[in-house]
C-alpha atoms as a PDB file:
ATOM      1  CA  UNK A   1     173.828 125.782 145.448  1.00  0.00           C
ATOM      2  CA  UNK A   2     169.991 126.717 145.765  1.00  0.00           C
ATOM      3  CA  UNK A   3     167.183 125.047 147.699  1.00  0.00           C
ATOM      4  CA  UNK A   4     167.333 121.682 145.976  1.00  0.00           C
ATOM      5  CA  UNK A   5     171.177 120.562 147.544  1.00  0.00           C
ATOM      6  CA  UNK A   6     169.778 121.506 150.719  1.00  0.00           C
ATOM      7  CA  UNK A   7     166.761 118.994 150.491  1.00  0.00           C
ATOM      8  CA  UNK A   8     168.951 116.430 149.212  1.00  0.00           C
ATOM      9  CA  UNK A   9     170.594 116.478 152.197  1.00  0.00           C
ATOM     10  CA  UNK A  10     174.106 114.714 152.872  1.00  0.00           C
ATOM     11  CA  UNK A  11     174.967 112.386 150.518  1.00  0.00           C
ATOM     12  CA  UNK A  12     171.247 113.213 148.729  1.00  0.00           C
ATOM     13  CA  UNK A  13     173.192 114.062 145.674  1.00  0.00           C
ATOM     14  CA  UNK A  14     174.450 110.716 145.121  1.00  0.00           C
ATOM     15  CA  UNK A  15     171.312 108.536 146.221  1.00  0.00           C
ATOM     16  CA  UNK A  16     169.726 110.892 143.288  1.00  0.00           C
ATOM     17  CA  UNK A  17     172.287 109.969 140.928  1.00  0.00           C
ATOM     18  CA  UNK A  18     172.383 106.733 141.701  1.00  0.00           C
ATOM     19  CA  UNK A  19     168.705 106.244 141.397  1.00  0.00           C
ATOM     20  CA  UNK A  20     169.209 108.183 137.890  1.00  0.00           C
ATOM     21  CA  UNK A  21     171.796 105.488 136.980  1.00  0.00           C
ATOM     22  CA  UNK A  22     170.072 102.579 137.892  1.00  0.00           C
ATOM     23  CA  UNK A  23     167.063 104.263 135.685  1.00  0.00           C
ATOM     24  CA  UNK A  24     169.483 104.193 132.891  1.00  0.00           C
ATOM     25  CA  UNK A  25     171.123 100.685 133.247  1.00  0.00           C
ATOM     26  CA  UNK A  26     167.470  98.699 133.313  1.00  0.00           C
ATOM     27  CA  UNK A  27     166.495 100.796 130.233  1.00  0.00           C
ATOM     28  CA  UNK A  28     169.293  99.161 128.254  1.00  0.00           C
ATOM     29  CA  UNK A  29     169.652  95.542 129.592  1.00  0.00           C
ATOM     30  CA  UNK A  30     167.472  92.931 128.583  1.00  0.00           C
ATOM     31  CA  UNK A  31     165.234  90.992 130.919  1.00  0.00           C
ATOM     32  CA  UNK A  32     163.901  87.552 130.862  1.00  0.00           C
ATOM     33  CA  UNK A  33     161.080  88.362 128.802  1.00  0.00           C
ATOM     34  CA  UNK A  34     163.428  89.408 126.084  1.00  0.00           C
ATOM     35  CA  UNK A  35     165.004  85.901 125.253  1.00  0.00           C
ATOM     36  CA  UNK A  36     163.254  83.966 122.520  1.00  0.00           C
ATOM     37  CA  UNK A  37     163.874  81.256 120.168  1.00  0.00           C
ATOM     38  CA  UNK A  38     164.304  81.041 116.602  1.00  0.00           C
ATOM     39  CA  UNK A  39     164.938  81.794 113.766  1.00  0.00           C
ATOM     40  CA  UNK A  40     166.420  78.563 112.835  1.00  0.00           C
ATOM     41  CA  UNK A  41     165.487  76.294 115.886  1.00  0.00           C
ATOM     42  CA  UNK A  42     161.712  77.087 116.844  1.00  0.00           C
ATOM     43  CA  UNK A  43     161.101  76.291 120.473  1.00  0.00           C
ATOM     44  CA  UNK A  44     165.027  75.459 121.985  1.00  0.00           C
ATOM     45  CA  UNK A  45     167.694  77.885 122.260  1.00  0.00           C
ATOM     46  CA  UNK A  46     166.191  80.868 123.339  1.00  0.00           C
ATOM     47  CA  UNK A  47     168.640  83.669 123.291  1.00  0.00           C
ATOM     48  CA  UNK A  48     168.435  87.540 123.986  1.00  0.00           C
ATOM     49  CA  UNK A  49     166.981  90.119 121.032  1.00  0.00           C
ATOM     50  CA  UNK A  50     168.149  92.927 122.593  1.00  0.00           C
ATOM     51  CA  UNK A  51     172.232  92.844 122.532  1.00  0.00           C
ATOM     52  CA  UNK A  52     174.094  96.315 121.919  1.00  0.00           C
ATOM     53  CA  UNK A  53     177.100  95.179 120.313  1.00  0.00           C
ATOM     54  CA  UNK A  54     180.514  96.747 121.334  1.00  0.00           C
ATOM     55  CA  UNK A  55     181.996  94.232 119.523  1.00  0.00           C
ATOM     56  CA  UNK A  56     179.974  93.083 116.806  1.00  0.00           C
ATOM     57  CA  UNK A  57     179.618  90.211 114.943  1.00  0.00           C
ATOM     58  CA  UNK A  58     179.809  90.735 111.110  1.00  0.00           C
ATOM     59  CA  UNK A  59     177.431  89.562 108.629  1.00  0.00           C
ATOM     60  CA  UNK A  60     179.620  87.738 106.439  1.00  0.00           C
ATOM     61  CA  UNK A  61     181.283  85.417 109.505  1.00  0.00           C
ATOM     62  CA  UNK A  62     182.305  82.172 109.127  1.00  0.00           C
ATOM     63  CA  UNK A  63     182.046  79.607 112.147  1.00  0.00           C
ATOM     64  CA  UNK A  64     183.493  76.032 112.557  1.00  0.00           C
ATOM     65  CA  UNK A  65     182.810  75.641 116.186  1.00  0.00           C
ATOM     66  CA  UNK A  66     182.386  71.883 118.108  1.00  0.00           C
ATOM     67  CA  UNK A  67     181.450  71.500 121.395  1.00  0.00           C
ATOM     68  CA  UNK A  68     182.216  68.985 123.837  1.00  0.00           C
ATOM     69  CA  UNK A  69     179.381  67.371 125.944  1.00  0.00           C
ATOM     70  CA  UNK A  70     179.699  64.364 128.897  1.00  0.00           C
ATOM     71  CA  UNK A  71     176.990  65.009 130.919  1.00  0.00           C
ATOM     72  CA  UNK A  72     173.399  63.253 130.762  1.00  0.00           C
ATOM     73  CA  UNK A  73     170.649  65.369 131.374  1.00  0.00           C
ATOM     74  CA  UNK A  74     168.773  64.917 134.397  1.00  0.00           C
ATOM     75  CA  UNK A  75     165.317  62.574 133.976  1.00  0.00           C
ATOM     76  CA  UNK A  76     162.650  64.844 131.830  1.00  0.00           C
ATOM     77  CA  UNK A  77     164.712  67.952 131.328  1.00  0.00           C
ATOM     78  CA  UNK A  78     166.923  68.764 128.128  1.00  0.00           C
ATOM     79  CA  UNK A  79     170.661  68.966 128.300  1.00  0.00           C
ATOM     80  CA  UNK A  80     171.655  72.478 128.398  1.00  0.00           C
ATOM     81  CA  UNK A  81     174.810  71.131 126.680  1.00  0.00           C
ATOM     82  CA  UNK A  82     172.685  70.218 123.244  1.00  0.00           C
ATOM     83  CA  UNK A  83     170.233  73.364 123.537  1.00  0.00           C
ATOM     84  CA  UNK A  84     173.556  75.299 123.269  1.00  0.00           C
ATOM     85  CA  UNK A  85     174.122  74.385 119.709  1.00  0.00           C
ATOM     86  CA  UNK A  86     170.616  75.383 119.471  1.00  0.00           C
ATOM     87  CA  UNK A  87     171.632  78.869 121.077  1.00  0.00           C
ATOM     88  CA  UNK A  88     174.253  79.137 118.975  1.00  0.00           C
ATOM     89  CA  UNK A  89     172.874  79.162 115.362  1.00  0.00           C
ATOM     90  CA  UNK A  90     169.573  81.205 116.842  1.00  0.00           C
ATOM     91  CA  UNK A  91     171.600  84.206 118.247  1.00  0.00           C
ATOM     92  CA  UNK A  92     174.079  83.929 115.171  1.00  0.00           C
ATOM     93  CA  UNK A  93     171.220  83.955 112.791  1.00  0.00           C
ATOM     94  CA  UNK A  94     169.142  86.120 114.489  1.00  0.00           C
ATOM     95  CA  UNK A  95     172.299  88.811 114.385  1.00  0.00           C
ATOM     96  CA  UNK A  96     172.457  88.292 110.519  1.00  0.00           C
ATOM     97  CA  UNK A  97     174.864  86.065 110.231  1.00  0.00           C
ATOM     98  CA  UNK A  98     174.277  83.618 107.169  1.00  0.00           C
ATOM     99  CA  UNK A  99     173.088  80.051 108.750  1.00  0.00           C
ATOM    100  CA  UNK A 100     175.428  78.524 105.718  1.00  0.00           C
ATOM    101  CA  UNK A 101     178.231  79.974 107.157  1.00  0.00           C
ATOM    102  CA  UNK A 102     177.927  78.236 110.468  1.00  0.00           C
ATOM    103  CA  UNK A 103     179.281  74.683 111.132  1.00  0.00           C
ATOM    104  CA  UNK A 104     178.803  72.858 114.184  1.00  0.00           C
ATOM    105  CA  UNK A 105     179.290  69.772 116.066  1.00  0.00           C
ATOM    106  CA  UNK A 106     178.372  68.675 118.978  1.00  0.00           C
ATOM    107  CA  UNK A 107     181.308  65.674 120.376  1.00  0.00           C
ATOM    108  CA  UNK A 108     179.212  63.277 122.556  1.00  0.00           C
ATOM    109  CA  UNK A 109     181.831  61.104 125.542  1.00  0.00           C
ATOM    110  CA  UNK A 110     180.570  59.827 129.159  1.00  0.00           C
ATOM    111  CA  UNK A 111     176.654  59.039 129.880  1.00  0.00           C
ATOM    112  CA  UNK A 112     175.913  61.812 127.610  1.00  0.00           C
ATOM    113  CA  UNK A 113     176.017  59.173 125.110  1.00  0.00           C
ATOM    114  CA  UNK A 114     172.297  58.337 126.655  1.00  0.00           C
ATOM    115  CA  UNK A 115     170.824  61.886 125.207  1.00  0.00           C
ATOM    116  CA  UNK A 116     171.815  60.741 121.974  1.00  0.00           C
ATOM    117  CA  UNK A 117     169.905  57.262 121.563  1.00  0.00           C
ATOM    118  CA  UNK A 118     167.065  56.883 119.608  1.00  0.00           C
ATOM    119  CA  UNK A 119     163.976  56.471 121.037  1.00  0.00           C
ATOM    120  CA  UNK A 120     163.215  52.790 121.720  1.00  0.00           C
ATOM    121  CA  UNK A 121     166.733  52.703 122.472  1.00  0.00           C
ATOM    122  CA  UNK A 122     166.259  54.950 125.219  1.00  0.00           C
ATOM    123  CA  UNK A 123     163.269  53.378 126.912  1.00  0.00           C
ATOM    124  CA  UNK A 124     165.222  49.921 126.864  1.00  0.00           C
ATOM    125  CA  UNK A 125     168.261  51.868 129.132  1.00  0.00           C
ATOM    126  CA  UNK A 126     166.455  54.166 130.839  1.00  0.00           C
ATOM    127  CA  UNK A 127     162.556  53.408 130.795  1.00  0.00           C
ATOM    128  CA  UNK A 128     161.362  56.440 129.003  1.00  0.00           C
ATOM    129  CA  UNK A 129     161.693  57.881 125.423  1.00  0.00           C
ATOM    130  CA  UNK A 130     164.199  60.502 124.088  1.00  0.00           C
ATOM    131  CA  UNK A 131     162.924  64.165 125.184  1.00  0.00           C
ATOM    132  CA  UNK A 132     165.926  65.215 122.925  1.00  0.00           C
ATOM    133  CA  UNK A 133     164.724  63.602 119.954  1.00  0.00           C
ATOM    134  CA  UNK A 134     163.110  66.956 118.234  1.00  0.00           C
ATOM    135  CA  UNK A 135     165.781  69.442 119.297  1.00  0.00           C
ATOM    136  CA  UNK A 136     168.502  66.618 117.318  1.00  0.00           C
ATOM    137  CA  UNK A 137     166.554  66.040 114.474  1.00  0.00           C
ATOM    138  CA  UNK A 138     166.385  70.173 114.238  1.00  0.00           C
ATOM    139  CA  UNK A 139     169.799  70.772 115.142  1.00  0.00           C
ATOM    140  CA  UNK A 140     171.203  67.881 112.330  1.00  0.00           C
ATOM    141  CA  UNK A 141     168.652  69.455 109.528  1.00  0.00           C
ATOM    142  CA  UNK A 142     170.496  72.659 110.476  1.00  0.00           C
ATOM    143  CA  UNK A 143     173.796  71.123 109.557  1.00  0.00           C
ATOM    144  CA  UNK A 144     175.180  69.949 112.563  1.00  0.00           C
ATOM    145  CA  UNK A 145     177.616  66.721 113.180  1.00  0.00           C
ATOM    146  CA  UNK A 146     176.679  64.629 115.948  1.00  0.00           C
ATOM    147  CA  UNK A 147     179.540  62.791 117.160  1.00  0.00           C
ATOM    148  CA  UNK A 148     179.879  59.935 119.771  1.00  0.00           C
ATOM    149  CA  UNK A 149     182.660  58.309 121.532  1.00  0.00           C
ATOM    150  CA  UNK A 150     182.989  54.961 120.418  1.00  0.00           C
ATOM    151  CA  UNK A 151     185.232  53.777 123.753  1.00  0.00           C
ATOM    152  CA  UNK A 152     182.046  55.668 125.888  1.00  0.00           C
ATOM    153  CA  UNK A 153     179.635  53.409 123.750  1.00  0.00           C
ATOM    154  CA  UNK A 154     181.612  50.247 124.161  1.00  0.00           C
ATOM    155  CA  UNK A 155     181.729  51.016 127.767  1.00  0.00           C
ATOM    156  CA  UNK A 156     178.052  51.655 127.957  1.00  0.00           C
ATOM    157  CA  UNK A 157     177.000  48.340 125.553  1.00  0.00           C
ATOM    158  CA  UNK A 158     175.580  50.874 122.583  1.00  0.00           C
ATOM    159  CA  UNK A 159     176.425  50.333 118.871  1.00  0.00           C
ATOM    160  CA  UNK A 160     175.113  52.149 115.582  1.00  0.00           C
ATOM    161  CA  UNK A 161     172.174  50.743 115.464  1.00  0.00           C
ATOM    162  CA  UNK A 162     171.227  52.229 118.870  1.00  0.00           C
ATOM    163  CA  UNK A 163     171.727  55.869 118.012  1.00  0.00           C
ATOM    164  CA  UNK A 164     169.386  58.972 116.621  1.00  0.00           C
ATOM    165  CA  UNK A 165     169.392  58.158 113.076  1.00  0.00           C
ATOM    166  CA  UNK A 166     172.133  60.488 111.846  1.00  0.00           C
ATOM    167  CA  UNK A 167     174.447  60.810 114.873  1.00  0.00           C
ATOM    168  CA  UNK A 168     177.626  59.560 113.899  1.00  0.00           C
ATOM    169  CA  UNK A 169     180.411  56.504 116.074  1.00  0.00           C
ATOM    170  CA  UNK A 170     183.947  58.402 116.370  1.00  0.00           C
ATOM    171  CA  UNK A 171     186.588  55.851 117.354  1.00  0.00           C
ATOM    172  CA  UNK A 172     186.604  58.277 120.728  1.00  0.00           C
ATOM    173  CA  UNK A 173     185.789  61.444 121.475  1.00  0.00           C
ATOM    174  CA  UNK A 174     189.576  62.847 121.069  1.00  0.00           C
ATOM    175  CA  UNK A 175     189.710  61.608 118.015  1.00  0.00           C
ATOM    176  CA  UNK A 176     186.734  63.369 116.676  1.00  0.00           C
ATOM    177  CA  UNK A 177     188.502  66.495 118.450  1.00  0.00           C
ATOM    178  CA  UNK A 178     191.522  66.251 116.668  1.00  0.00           C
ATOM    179  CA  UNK A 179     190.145  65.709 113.743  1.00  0.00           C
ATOM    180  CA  UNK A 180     187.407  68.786 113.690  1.00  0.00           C
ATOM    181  CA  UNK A 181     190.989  70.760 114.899  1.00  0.00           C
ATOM    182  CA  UNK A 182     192.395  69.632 111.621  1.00  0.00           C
ATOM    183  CA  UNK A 183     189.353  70.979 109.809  1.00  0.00           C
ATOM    184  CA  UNK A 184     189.263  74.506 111.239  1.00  0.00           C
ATOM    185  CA  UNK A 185     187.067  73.580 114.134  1.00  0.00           C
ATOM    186  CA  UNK A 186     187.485  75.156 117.405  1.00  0.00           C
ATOM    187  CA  UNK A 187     186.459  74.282 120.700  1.00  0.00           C
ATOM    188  CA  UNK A 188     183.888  75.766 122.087  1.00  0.00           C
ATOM    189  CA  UNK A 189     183.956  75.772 125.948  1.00  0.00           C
ATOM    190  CA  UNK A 190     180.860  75.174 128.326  1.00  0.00           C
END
């Protein structure tokens, strides 16, 4: 065995290979420092550059993805729930798929339905403006449907003219599901 199992000791062998693994697995996984944003969506959806794919994503994909959001974000932070649509075309993009071939919408029920006022709207409800009001207006030049519940904004005393310019009143949020199911959407979950 030679003079190097002896100073390893009992159960040396393993803490060395174990060290030696551990060397290997932080070589290959990405840190915190590795996540930006872009390329479609400067500044929101930050997402990791360094992925080795075991099951990769082709470049030609095609995704019709919606996403279902009922949660308000808490007082001067975004909602994770709309920086994932961000996320989404970033990461997609950034892996080469073509930004055309991405659809996405985001379904808006519950007092979610306050993230997606437009500004003076939200300082009436809530006393401050919209700190969503640059990640929608990127995600929706991107392509993406912005849906709301109309029974959530009944409930909540919000019509059209209330909303981001652009985000669109479903008659309720499973309605807008069934009908992005019709059209090849699925549901993304949270």
């Amino acid at each position: 065995m030679g003079s190097w199992s002896m100073r390893a000791g009992k159960g040396g062998i393993w803490g060395v290979a174990a060290l030696l693994a551990l060397g290997l697995t932080t070589q290959v996984q990405a840190g915190a420092g590795d996540f930006k944003s872009g390329p479609l969506i400067e500044g929101y959806g930050e997402v990791a550059t360094r992925v080795k794919q075991t099951y990769p994503v082709p470049k030609d994909q095609h995704f019709r993805v919606a996403f279902d959001l009922g949660n308000q974000s808490e007082p001067g932070k975004l909602n994770r729930g709309i920086e994932s649509l961000a996320r989404f075309l970033n990461m997609h993009a950034a892996a080469g798929v073509n930004p055309d071939n991405i659809k996405l919408a985001l379904v808006i029920h519950g007092k979610a339905v306050f993230d997606v006022l437009d500004d003076d709207a939200h300082f009436k409800k809530l006393a401050r403006g919209n700190s969503h009001s640059v990640l929608l207006k990127a995600l929706m030049n991107n392509g993406v449907r912005i849906m709301v519940c109309g029974q959530t904004a009944s409930y909540y005393g919000i019509d059209n003219n209330l909303l981001f310019p652009g985000v669109e009143m479903s008659l309720s949020a499973m309605t807008a599901h069934a009908q992005l199911q019709q059209q090849g959407y699925s549901l993304n979950p949270f």
